[in-house]
Protein backbone atom coordinates (compact mmCIF):
# COMPACT_ATOMS: atom_id res chain seq x y z
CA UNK A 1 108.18 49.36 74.63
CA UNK A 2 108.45 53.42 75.06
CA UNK A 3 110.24 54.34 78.47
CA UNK A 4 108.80 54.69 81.75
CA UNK A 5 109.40 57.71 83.39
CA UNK A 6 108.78 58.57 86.80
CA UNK A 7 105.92 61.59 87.24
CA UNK A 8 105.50 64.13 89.65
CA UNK A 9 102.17 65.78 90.20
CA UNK A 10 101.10 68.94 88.03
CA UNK A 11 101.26 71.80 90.06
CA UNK A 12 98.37 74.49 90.52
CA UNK A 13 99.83 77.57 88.38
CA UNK A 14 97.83 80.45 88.85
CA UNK A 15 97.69 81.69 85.46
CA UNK A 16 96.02 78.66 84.75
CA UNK A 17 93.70 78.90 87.55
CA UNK A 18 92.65 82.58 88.32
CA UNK A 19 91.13 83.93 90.77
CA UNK A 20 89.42 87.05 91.65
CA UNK A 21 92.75 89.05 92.41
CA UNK A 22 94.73 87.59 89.00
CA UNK A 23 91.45 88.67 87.54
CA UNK A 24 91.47 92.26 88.99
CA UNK A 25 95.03 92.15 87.98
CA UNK A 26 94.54 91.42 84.32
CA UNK A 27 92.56 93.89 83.86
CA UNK A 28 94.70 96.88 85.03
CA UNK A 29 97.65 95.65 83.02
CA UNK A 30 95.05 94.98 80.31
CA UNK A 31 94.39 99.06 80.09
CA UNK A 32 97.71 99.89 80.89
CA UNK A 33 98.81 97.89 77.36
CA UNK A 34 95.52 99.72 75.47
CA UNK A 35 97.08 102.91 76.89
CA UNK A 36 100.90 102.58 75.60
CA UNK A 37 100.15 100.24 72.83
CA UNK A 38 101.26 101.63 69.82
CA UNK A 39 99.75 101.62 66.18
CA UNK A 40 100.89 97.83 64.36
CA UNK A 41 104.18 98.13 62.12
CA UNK A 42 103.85 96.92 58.74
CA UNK A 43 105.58 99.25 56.69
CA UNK A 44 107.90 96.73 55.66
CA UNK A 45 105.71 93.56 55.40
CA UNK A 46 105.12 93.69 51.69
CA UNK A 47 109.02 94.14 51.08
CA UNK A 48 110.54 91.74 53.56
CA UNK A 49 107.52 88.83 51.75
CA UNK A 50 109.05 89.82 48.40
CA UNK A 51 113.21 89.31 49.43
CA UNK A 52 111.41 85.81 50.78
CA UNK A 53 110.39 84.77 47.91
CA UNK A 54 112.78 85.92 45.19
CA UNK A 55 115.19 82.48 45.15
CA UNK A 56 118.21 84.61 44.10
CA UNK A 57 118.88 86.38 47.33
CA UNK A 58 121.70 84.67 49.29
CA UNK A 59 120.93 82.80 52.88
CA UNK A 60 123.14 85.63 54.40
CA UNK A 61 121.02 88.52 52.78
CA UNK A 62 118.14 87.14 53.62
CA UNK A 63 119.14 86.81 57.73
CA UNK A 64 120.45 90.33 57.54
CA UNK A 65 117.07 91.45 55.89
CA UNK A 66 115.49 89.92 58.73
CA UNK A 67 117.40 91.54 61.89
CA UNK A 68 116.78 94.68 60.41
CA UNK A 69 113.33 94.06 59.77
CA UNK A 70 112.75 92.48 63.63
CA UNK A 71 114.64 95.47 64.85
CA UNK A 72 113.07 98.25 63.36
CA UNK A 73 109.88 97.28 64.36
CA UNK A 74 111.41 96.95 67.95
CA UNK A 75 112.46 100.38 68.56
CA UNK A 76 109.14 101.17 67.28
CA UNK A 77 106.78 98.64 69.51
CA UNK A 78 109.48 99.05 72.96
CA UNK A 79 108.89 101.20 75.98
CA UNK A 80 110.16 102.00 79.29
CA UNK A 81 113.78 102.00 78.03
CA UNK A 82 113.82 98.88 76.11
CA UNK A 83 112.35 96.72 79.09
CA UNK A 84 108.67 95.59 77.19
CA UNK A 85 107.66 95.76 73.96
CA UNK A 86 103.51 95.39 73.47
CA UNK A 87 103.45 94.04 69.85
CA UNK A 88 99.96 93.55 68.38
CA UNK A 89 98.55 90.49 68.39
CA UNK A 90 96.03 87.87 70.97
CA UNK A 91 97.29 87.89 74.37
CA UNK A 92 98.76 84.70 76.23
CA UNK A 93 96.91 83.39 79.62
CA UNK A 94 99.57 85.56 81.35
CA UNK A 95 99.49 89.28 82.07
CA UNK A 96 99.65 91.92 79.45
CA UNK A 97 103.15 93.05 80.95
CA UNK A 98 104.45 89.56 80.78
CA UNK A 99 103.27 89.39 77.10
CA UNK A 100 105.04 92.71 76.92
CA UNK A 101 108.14 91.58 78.62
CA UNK A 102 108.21 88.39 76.07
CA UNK A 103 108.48 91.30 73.39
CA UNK A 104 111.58 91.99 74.84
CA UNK A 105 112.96 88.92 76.40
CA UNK A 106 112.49 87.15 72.94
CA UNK A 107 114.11 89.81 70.39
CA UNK A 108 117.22 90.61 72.70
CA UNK A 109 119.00 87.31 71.83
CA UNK A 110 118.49 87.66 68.16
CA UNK A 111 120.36 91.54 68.35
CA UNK A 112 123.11 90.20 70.64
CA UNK A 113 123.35 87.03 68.38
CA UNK A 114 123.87 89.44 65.15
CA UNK A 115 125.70 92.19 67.89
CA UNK A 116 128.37 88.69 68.76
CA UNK A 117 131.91 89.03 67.60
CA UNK A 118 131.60 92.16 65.49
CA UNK A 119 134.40 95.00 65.49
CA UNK A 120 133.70 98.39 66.92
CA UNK A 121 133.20 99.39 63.10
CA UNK A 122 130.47 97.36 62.33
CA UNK A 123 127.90 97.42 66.04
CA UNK A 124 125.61 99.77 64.27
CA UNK A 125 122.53 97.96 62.66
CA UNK A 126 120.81 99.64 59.65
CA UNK A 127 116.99 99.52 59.60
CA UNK A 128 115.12 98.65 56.62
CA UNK A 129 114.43 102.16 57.14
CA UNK A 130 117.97 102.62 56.59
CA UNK A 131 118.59 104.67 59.83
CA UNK A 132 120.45 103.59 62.42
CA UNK A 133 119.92 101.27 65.15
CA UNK A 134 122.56 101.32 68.07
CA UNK A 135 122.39 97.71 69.88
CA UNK A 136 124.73 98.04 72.22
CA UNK A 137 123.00 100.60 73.68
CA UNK A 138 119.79 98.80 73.56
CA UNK A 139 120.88 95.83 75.19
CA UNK A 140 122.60 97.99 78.03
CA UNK A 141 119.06 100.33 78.34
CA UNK A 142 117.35 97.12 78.99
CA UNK A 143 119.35 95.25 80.82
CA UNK A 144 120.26 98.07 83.62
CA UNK A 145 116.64 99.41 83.84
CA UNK A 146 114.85 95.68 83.70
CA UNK A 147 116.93 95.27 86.91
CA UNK A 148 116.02 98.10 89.12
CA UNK A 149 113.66 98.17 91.19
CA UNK A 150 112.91 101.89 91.26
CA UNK A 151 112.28 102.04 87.28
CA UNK A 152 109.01 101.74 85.48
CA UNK A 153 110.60 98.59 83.50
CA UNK A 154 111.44 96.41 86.20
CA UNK A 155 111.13 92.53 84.90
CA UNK A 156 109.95 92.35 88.89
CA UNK A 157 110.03 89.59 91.74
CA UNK A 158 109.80 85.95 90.21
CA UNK A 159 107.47 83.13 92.37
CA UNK A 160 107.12 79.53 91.49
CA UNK A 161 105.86 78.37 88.34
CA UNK A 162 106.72 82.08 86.35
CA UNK A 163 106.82 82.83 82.93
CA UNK A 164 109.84 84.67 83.53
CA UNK A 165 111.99 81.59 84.90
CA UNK A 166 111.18 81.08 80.99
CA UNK A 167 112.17 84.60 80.04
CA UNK A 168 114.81 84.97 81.83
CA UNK A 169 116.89 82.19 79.81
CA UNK A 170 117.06 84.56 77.03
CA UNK A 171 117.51 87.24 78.78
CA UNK A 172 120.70 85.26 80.25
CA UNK A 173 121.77 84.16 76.58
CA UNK A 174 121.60 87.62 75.62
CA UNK A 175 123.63 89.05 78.23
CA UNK A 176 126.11 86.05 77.36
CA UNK A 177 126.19 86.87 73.55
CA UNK A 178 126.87 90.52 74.09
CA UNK A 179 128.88 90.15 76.99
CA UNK A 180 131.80 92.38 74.94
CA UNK A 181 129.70 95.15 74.23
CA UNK A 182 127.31 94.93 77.50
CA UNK A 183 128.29 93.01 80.46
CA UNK A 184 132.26 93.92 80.46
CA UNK A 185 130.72 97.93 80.06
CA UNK A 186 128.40 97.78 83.23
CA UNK A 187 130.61 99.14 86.79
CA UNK A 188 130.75 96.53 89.43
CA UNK A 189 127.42 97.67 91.22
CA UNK A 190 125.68 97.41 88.00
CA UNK A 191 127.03 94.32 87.24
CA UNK A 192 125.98 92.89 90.65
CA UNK A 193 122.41 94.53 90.24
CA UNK A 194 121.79 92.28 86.61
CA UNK A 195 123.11 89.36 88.10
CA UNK A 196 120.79 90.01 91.67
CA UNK A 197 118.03 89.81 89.43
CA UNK A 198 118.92 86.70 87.70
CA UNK A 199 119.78 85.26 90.76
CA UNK A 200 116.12 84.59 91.51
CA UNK A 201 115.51 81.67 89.66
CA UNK A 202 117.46 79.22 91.96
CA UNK A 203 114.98 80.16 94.82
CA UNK A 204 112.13 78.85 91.94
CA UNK A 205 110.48 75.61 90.67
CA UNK A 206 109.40 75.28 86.84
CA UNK A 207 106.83 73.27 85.53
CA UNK A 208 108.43 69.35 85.03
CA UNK A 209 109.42 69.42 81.62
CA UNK A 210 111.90 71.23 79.14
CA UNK A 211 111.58 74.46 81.63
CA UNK A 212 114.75 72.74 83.84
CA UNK A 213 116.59 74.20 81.08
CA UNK A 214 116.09 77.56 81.74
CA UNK A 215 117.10 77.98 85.00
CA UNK A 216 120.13 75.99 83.73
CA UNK A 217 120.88 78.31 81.24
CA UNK A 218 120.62 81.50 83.44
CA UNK A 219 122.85 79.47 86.11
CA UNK A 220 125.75 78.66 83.41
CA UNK A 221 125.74 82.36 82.98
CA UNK A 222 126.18 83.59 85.87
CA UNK A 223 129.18 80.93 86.51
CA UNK A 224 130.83 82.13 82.97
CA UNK A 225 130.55 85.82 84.10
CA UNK A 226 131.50 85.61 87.73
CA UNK A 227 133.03 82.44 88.42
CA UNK A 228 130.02 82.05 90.84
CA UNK A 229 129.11 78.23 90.77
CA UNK A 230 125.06 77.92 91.93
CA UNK A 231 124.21 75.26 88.77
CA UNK A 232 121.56 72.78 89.76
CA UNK A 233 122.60 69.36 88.23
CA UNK A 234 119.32 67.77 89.74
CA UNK A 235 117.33 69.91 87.09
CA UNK A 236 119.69 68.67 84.22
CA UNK A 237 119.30 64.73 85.44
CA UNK A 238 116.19 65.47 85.57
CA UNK A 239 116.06 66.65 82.08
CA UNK A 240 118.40 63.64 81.00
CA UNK A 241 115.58 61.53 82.42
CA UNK A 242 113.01 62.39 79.82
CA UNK A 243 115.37 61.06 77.29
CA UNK A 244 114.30 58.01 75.69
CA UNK A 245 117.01 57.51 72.69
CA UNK A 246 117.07 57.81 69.53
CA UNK A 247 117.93 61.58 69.78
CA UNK A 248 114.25 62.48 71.52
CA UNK A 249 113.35 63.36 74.67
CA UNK A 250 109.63 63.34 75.81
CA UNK A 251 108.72 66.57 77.10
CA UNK A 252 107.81 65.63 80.82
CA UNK A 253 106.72 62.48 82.22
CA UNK A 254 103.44 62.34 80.22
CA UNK A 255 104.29 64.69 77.62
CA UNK A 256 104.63 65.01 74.12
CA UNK A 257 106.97 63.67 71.29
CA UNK A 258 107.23 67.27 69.47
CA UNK A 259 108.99 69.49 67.99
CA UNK A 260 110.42 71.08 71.21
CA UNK A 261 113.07 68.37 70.84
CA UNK A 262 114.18 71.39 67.82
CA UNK A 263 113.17 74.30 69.29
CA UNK A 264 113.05 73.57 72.98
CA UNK A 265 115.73 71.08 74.12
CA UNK A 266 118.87 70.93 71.43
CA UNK A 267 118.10 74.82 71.67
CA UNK A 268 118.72 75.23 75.06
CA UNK A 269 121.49 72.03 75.28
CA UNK A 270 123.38 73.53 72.52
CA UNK A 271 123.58 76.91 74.09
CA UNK A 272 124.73 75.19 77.64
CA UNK A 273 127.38 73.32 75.49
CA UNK A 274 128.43 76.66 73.96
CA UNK A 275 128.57 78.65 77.50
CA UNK A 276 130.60 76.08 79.09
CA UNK A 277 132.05 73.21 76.76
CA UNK A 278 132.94 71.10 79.85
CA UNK A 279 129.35 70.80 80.91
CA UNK A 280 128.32 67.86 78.86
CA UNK A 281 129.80 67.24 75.90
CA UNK A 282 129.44 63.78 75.08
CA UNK A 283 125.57 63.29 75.84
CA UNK A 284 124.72 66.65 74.06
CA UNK A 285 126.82 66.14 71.21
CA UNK A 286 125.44 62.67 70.99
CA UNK A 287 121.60 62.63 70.99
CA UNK A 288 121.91 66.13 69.04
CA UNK A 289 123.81 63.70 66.04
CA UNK A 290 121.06 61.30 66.78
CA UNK A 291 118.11 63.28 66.75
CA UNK A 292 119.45 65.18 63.38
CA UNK A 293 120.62 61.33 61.92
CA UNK A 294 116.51 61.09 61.27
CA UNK A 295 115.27 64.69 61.66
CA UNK A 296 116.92 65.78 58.63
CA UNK A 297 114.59 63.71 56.31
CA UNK A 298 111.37 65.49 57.90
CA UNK A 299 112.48 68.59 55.56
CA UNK A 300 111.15 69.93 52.17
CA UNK A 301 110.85 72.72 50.59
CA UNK A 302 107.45 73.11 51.03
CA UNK A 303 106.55 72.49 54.92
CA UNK A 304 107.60 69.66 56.85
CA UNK A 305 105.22 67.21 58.85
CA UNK A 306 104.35 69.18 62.00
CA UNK A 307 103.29 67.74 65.04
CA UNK A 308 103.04 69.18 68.65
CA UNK A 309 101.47 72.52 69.99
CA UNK A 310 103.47 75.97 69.04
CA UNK A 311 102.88 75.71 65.50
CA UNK A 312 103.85 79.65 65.48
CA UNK A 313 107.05 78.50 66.60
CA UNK A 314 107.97 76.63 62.58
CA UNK A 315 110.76 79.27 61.52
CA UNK A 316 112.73 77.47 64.20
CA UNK A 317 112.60 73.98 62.75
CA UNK A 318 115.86 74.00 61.38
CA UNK A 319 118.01 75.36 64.98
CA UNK A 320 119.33 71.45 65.81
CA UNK A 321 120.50 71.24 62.64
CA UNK A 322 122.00 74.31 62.05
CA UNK A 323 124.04 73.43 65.75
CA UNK A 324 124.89 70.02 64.47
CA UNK A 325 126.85 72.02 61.45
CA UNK A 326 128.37 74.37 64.11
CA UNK A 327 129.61 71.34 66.11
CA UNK A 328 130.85 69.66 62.90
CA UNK A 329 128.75 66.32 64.02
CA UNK A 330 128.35 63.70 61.13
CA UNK A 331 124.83 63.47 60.86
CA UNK A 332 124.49 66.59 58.74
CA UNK A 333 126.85 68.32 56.36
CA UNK A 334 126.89 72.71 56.45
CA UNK A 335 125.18 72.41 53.00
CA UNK A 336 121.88 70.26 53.78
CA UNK A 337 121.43 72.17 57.11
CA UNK A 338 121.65 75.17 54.81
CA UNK A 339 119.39 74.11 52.26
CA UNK A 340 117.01 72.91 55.09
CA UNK A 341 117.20 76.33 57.04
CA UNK A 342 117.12 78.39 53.86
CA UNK A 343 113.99 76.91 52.16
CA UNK A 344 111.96 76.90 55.82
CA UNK A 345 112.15 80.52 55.91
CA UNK A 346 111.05 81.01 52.56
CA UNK A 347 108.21 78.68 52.18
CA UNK A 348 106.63 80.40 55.44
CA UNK A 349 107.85 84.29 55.20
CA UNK A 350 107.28 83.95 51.74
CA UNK A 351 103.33 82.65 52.20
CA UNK A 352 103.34 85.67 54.99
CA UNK A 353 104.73 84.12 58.16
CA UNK A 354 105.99 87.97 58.94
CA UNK A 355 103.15 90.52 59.74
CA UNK A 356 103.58 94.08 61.87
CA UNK A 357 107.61 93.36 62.54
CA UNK A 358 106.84 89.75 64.11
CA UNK A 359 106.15 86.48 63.08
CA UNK A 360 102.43 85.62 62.91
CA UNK A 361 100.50 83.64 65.56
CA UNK A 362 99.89 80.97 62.76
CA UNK A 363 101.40 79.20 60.40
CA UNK A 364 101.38 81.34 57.40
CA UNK A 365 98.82 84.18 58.66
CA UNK A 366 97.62 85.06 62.09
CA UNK A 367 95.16 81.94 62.23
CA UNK A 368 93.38 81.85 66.34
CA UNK A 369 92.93 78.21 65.95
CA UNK A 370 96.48 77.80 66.43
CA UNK A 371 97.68 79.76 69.14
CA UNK A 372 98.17 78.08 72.20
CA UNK A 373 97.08 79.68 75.13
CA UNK A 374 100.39 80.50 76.71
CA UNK A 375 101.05 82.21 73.69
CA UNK A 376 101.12 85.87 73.31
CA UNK A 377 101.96 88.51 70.45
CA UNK A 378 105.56 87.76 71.14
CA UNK A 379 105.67 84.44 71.88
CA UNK A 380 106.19 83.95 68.10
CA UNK A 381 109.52 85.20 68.50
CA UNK A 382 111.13 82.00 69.40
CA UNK A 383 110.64 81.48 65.97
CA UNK A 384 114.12 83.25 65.48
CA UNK A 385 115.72 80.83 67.23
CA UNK A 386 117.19 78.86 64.09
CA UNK A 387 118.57 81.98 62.94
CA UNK A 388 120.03 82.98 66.85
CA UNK A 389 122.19 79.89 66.13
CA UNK A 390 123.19 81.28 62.80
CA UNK A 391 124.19 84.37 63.08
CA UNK A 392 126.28 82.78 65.96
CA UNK A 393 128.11 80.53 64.10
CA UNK A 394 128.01 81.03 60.62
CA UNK A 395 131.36 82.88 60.25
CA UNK A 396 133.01 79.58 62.32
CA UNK A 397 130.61 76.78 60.04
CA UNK A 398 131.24 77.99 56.74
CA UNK A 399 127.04 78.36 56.66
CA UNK A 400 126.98 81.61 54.45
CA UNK A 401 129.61 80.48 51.59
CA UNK A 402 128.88 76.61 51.41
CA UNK A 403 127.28 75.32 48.67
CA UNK A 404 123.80 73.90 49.47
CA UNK A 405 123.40 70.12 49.19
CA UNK A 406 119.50 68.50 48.32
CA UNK A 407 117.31 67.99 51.27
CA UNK A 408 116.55 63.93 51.21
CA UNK A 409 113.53 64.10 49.82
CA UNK A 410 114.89 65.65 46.60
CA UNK A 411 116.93 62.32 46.24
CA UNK A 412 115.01 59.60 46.42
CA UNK A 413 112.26 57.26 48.09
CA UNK A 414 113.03 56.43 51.97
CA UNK A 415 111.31 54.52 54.74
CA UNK A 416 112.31 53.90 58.08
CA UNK A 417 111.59 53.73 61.67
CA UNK A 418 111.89 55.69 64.90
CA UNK A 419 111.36 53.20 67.72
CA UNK A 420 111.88 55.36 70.04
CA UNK A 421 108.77 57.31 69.91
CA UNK A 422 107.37 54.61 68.00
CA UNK A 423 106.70 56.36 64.74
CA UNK A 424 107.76 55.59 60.53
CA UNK A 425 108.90 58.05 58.24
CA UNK A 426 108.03 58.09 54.69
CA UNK A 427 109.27 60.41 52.13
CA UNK A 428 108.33 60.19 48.60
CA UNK A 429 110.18 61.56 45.74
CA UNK A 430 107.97 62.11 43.13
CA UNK A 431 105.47 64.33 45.18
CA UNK A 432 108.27 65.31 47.68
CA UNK A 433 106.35 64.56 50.45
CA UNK A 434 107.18 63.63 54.02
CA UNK A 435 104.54 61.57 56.42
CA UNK A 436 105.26 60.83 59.61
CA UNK A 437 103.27 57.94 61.42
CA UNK A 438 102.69 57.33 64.99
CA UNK A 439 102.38 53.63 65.66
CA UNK A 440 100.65 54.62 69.33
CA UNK A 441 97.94 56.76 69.96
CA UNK A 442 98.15 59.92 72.65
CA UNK A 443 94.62 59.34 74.05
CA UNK A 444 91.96 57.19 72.04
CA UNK A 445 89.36 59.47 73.63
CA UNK A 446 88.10 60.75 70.78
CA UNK A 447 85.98 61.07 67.94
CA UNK A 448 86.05 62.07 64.21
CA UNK A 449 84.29 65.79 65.03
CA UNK A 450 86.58 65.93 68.02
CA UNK A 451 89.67 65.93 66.37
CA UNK A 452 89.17 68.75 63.64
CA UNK A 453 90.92 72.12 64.84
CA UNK A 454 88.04 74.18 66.90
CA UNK A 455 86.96 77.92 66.65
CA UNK A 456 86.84 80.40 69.34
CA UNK A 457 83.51 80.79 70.40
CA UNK A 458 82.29 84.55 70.33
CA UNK A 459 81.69 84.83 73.78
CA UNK A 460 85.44 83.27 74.14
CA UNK A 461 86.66 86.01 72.22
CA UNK A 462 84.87 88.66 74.26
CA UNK A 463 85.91 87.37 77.46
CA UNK A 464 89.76 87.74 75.75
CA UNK A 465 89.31 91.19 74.93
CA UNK A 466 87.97 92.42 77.76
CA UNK A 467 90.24 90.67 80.04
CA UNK A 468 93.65 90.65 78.29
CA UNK A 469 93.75 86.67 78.83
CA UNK A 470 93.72 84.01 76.65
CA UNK A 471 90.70 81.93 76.19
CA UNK A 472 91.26 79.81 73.09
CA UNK A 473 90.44 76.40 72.31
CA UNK A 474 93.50 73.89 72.82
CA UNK A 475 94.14 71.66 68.74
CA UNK A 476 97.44 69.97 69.63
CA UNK A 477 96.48 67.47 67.41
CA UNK A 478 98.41 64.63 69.34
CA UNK A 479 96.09 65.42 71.77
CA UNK A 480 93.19 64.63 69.95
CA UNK A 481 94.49 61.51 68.51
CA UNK A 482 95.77 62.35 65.25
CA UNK A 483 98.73 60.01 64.26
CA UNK A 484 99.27 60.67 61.06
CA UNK A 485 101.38 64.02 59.70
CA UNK A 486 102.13 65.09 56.62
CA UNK A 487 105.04 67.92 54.91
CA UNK A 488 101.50 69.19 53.20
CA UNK A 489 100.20 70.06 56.64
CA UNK A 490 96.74 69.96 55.20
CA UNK A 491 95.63 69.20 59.23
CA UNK A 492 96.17 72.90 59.50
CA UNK A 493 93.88 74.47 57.26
C-alpha cells in the first residue's frame, strides 16, 4: 500500500496558460534573443567526444576537460556582463530571457564548484582554447550586475510560481561555493544589494513538489552569510511529507517516482546538509544511504533504466551517489560511485551527449521528442550536477585517486524489490542489463499507439519558432503507462 499524501490544488501558472500580454511578451524577448544570439560553439565538440571515449584518461582529466569545455563556450554564448547566456537550442514554455538567464543560473555553480577551495595560484581556468578564463571575476560581473536594477542584466522582480524561485537556488549555491573569492570581496552595500535580490523568494510560492527546496536553499544561504535567520521549515515538512521510505520521495502529491529523487531532491538535501550541517542530519543522511542501498544496482556501463521526464538531465544520474561517498555513508564505497559516475559520462558524451558547449536536449543527440516543455537550451545544464558534487568533494572523498570497484551488474545476477514505489529490479550478468518493473500503473488510460514517444507536428514547430515558446508533445513515459524500463533504453529511440 503506497502512501497517501495530502494534495493541494495545481495552481494556474501563466507560462502554462498564456494570454494575449505573455504572448505579446514572448515575442519581443523572442527578437531580442534572434538579435544578440550568437553563432553555436562547436569548435571543441569533436575533441571533448574523443577524451570521452578514450578509456585511458583519468576521472579527474576528464572533469577538468569538461569545465573548460562548459566554460569556454560560456564566455562565448554570455552577455550583459555575465547575467544571460542565449545558448542554441528549442526554447522552454518560458521567456527567451528566462531561457537566457538558465544559461547563466545553471553554469555558475559548476565554475564556483571547480573555483571552491583553490589557492590564489590556481583561480585561473584554462580554456580548451588554452587562454585564460578568470572566474572570480565572472562570478562577481554576474552576481553585482544580475542584482541591479539599473543594468541591462537584471535577473528582475520574482511573482508566484517563477522559474527563477528555481534559478535562484543555484544562483544561491554559487554565491555559497565561491563565497572566498566573491561574496567576502563585495563592500557592504553590494553585499546587501545580492542578498535584496535573493531575498524575494520568501515573499513567493513554488509549485508543490521538489521546488520547496529551492527557496530552502537560497534561505540557508543567506543565514550562512549573514547570520540572518528567514528559513521556512513548513516548505521542508512539506518536502519530508512526500517521502514514502525506502530512500524515495514522490515528487508532489500525485507525482512521479523519478529520477529527481538523483538529480532533484538528494541534490538539493545534500547541498542544505553541506551549508549548514545542523539542519538535518539524520533524515538526510538516512534516506540518501537508503535510496543509494538500491540505486546503485540501476548502473551499467552502458545506460541505466530511465524513467521520468528530463531525460536531458542523465549526466546527473550519478550526484546521490557521488554525495553518499562525500558523507562516507555505507551504502556505497568511493570506488563504485566512481566507477558509476565515470562510465555515465562516457557512455553519453562519448555517443555525443555534448554539442555547441552544452549538453544536448536528448539523450545522446538533440532528439525534440524528448524535451520537456519547461525545458530550454540550458536547461540541460543540470546535467552537471553530478560533477558540481565532485569537484566539491573529491579532494575530501578520495574520488580522483581511489581505485574503481565493479558496478553490480558486472558481478553477478540480482533480484529484488522496492516496495516503496512498488517496483523489482533485475540485473542480469551475462547481458549486463538492468530492468526495472513497476508493479502499478501511472494511468491505465491508454493504448498501444498512445504510448510510443510522439513527433512535433509542423505547425507545432512553427508556432515555436515564431513565438520563442515551447510547443512540444509531452512522452514521460510513466505517463503513458509504460512500466517496464530497461539499462538498453530502447523506449527512447
Amino acid at each position: 500500500m503506497q502512501k497517501e499524501i495530502t494534495a493541494h490544488p495545481r495552481p494556474i501558472i501563466p507560462y502554462e496558460h498564456p494570454d494575449a500580454a505573455m504572448y505579446l511578451r514572448l515575442c519581443k524577448e523572442n527578437m531580442i534573443r534572434l538579435c544578440y544570439r550568437k553563432t553555436p560553439y562547436g569548435k571543441h565538440d569533436n575533441a571533448i567526444r574523443e577524451a570521452f571515449n578514450d578509456d585511458n584518461n583519468t576521472l579527474l582529466e576528464l572533469c577538468d576537460l569538461l569545465v573548460r569545455y562548459v566554460a569556454e563556450a560560456f564566455e562565448h554564448y554570455a552577455v550583459w556582463d555575465y547575467t544571460h547566456a542565449y545558448y542554441p537550442g528549442r526554447p522552454s514554455q518560458q521567456t527567451a530571457r528566462t531561457d537566457a538567464m538558465e544559461g547563466v543560473s545553471r553554469v555558475l555553480p559548476t565554475l564556483a564548484a571547480w573555483l571552491h577551495g583553490r589557492t590564489e595560484e590556481s583561480i585561473h581556468l584554462y580554456g580548451m582554447n588554452n587562454e585564460v578564463i578568470d572566474v572570480p571575476k565572472i562570478l562577481c560581473s554576474a552576481f553585482l550586475a544580475g542584482t541591479n536594477p539599473a543594468h541591462r542584466g537584471y535577473w528582475g522582480e520574482l511573482h508566484d510560481y517563477d522559474q527563477r524561485i528555481c534559478e535562484s537556488a543555484d544562483l544561491a549555491l554559487a554565491l555559497w561555493l565561491s563565497r572566498e573569492w566573491v561574496w567576502e570581496q563585495f563592500n557592504p552595500d553590494e553585499q546587501k544589494q545580492v542578498i535584496g535580490w535573493f531575498k524575494q523568494v520568501n515573499r513567493f510560492d513554488t509549485v508543490d513538489n521538489n521546488w520547496h527546496l529551492f527557496p530552502l536553499t537560497v534561505q540557508l544561504v543567506i543565514k550562512s552569510l549573514t547570520g540572518e535567520d528567514t528559513v521556512a521549515h513548513s516548505k521542508y515538512t512539506r518536502i519530508k511529507e512526500f517521502y514514502v521510505g525506502d530512500g524515495w520521495f514522490r515528487d508532489g502529491a500525485k507525482g512521479n517516482y523519478d529520477y529527481y529523487n538523483a538529480w532533484g531532491f538528494f541534490y538539493s538535501l545534500y547541498w542544505l546538509d553541506q551549508i549548514d550541517p545542523d539542519f538535518d542530519p539524520v533524515f538526510i543522511r538516512d534516506s540518501l544511504n537508503s535510496f543509494v542501498e538500491k540505486y546503485r544496482y540501476f548502473f551499467t556501463s552502458e545506460g541505466l533504466p530511465f524513467f521520468g521526464r528530463s531525460v536531458c538531465y542523465r549526466l546527473a544520474t550519478a550526484a546521490p551517489l557521488l554525495a553518499a561517498a562525500d558523507l562516507q555513508l555505507p551504502a556505497i564505497s568511493v570506488g563504485q560511485a566512481k566507477r558509476a559516475f565515470k562510465t555515465s559520462l562516457q557512455y553519453f558524451i562519448g555517443q555525443g551527449a555534448l554539442r555547441y558547449g552544452a549538453p544536448t536536449q536528448g539523450v545522446f543527440a538533440d532528439d525534440t521528442r524528448l524535451v520537456d516543455n519547461y525545458s530550454g537550451p540550458a536547461s540541460s545544464f543540470w546535467s552537471l550536477r553530478a560533477l558540481n558534487i565532485a569537484l566539491y568533494s573529491a579532494d575530501r572523498s578520495g574520488l580522483w585517486q581511489a581505485e574503481q570497484a565493479s558496478l553490480e551488474v558486472d558481478k553477478g545476477d540480482f533480484s529484488f524489490d522496492i516496495p516503496a514505489i512498488e517496483a523489482s529490479v533485475i540485473g542480469t550478468f551475462k547481458t549486463k542489463e538492468v530492468v526495472v518493473l513497476f508493479r502499478s500503473d501511472y494511468t491505465c488510460q491508454q493504448s498501444p499507439l498512445t504510448r510510443r514517444l510522439e513527433q512535433q507536428s509542423w505547425s507545432k514547430k512553427i508556432a515555436e519558432i515564431l513565438l520563442g515558446r515551447a510547443e512540444r508533445p509531452k512522452n514521460n513515459l510513466l505517463r503513458k503507462g509504460i512500466t517496464c524500463y530497461t539499462s538498453k533504453m530502447s523506449h527512447f529511440f
